[in-house]
N, C-alpha and C. Protein backbone atom coordinates (compact mmCIF):
# COMPACT_ATOMS: atom_id res chain seq x y z
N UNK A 1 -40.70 -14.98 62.01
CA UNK A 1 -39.29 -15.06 62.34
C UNK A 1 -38.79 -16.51 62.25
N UNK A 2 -39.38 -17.38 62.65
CA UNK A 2 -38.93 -19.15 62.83
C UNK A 2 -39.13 -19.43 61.67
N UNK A 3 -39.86 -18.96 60.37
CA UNK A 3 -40.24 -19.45 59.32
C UNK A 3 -38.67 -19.11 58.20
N UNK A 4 -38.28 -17.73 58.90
CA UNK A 4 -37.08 -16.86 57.78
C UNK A 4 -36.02 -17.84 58.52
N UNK A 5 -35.98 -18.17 59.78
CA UNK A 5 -34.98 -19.10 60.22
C UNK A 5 -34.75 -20.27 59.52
N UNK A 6 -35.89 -20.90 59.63
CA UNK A 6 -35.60 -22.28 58.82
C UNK A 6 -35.58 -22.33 57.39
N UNK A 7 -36.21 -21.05 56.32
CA UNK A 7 -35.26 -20.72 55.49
C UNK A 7 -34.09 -20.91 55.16
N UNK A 8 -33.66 -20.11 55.98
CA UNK A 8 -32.06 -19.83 56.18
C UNK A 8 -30.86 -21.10 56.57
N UNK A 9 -31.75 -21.46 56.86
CA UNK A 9 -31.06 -23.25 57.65
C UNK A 9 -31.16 -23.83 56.28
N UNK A 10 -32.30 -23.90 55.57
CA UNK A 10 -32.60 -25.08 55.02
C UNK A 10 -31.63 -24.86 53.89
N UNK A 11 -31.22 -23.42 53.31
CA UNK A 11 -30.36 -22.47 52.34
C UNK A 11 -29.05 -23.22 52.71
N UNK A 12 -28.41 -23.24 54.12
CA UNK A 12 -27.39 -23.75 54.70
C UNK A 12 -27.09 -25.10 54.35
N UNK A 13 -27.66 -25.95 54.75
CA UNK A 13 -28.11 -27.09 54.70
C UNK A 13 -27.82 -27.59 52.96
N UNK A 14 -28.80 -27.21 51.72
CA UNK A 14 -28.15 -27.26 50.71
C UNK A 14 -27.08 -26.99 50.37
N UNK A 15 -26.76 -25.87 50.97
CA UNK A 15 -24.92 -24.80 50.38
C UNK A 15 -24.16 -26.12 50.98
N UNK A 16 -24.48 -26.61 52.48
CA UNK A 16 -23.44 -27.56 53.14
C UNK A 16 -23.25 -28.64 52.03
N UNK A 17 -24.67 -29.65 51.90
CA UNK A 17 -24.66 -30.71 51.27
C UNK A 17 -24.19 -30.56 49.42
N UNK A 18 -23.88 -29.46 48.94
CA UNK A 18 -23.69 -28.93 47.57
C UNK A 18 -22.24 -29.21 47.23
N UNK A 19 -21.49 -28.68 48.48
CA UNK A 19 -20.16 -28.46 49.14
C UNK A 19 -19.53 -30.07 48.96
N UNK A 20 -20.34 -30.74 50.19
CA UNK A 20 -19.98 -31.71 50.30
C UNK A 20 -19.98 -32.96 49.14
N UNK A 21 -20.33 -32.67 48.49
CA UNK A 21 -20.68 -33.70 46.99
C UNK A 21 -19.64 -33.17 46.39
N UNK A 22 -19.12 -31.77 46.01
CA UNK A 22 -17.71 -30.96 45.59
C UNK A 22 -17.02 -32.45 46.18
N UNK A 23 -16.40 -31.75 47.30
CA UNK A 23 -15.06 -32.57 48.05
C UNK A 23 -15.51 -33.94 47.56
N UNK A 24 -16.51 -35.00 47.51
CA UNK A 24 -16.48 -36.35 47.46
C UNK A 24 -16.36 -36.78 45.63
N UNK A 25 -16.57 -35.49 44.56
CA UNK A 25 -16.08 -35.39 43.53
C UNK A 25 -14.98 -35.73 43.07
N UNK A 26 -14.20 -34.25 44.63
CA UNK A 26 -12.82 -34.12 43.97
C UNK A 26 -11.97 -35.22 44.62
N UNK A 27 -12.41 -35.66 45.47
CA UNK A 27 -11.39 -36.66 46.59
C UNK A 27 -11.53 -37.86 45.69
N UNK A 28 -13.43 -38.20 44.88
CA UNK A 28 -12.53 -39.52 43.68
C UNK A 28 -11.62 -39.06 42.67
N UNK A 29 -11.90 -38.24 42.03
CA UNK A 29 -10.76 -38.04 41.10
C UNK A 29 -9.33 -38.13 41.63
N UNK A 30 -9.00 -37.81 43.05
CA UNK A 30 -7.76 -37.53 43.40
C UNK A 30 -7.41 -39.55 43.66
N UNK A 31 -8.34 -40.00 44.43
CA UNK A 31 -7.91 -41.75 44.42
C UNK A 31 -7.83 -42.23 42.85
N UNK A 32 -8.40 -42.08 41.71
CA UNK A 32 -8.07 -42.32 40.30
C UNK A 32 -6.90 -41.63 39.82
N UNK A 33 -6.65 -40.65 39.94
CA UNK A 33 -5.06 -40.12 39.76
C UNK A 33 -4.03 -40.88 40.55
N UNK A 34 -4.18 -40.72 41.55
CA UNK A 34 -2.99 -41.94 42.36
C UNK A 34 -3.21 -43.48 42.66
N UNK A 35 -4.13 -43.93 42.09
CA UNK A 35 -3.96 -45.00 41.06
C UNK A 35 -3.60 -44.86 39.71
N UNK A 36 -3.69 -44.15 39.19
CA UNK A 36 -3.21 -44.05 37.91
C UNK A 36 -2.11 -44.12 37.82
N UNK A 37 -0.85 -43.35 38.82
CA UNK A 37 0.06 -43.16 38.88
C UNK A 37 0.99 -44.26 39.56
N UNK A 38 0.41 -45.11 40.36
CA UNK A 38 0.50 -46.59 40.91
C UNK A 38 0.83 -47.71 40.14
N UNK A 39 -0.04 -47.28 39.30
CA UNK A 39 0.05 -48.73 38.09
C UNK A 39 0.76 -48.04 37.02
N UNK A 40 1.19 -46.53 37.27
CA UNK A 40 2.17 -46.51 36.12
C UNK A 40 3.65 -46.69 36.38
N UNK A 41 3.68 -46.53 38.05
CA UNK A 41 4.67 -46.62 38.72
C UNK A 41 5.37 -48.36 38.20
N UNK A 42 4.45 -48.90 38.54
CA UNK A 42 4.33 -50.71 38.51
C UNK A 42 5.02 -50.76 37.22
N UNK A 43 4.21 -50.16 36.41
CA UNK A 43 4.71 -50.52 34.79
C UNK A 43 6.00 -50.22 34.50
N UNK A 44 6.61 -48.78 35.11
CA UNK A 44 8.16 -48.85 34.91
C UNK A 44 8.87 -49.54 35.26
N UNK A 45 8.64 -49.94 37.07
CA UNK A 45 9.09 -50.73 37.48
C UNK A 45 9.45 -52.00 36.71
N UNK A 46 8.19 -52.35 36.09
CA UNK A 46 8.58 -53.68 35.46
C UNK A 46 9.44 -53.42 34.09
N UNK A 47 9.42 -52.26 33.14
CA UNK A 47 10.27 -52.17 32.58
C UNK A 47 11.53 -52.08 32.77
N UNK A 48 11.86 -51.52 33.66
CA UNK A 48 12.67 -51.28 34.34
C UNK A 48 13.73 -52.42 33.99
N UNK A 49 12.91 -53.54 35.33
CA UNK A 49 13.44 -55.15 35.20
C UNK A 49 13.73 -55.64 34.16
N UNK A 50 12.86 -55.79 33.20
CA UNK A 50 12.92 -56.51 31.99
C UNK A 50 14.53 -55.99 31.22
N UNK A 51 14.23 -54.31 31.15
CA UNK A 51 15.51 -53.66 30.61
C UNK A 51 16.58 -54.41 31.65
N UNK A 52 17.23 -54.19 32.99
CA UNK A 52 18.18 -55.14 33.49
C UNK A 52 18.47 -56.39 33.02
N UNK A 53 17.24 -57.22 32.81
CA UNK A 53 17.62 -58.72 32.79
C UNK A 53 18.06 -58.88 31.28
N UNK A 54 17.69 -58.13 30.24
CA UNK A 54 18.14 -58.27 29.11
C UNK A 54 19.62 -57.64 29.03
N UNK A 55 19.98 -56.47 29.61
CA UNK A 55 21.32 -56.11 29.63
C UNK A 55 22.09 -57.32 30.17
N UNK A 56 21.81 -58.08 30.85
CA UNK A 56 22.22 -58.89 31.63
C UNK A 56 22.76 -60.22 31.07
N UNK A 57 21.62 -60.15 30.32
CA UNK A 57 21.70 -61.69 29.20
C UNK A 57 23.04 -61.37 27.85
N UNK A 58 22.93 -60.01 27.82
CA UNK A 58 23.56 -59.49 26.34
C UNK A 58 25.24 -59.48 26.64
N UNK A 59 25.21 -58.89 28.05
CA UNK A 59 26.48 -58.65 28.33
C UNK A 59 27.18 -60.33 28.87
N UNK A 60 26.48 -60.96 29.12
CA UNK A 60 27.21 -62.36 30.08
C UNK A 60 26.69 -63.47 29.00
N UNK A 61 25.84 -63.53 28.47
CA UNK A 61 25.14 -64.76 26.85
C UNK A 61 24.28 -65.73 28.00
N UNK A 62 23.79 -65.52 28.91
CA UNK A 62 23.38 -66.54 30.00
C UNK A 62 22.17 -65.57 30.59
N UNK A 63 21.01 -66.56 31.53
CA UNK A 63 19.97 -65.76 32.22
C UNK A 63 20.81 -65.40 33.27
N UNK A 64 20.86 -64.40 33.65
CA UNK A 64 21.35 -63.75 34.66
C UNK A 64 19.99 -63.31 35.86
N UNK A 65 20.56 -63.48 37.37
CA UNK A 65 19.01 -63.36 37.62
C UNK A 65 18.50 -61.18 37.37
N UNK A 66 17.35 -61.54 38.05
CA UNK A 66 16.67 -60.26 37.84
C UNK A 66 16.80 -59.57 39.14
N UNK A 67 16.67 -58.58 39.38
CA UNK A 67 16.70 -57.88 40.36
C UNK A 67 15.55 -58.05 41.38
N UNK A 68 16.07 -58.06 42.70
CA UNK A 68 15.19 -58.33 43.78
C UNK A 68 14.90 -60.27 43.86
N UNK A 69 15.74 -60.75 42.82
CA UNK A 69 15.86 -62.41 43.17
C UNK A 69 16.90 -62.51 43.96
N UNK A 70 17.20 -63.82 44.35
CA UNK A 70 18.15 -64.52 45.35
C UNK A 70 18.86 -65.31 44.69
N UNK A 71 20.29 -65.47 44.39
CA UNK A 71 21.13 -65.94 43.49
C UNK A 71 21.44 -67.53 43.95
């Protein structure tokens, strides 16, 4: 009987630790996706700017500042 027990545990025990390597899989992929999406965020952002400061220059012939500067 103690022998089919710890069987059964030890069955557990893998299924747990099998499980748990899953989730620490999927939880990196999920921090590489939202970094991914971070630095793509960044990148518009900075396009973003660049697009302003050039509208900026085109419409006035002068550096105009950029957004989020202090005039």
């Amino acid at each position: 009987m103690a022998e089919q027990n710890m069987q059964s545990l030890d069955a557990a025990i893998e299924e747990t630790i099998d499980l748990v390597h899953q989730v620490i899989e999927q939880t990196r992929a999920e921090i590489a996706r939202s970094q991914a999406l971070s630095q793509a965020e960044a990148d518009l952002v900075q396009s973003i700017e660049r697009i302003v400061d050039e509208s900026a220059v085109l419409r006035t012939g002068d550096d105009a500042p950029s957004i989020g500067t202090a005039s």
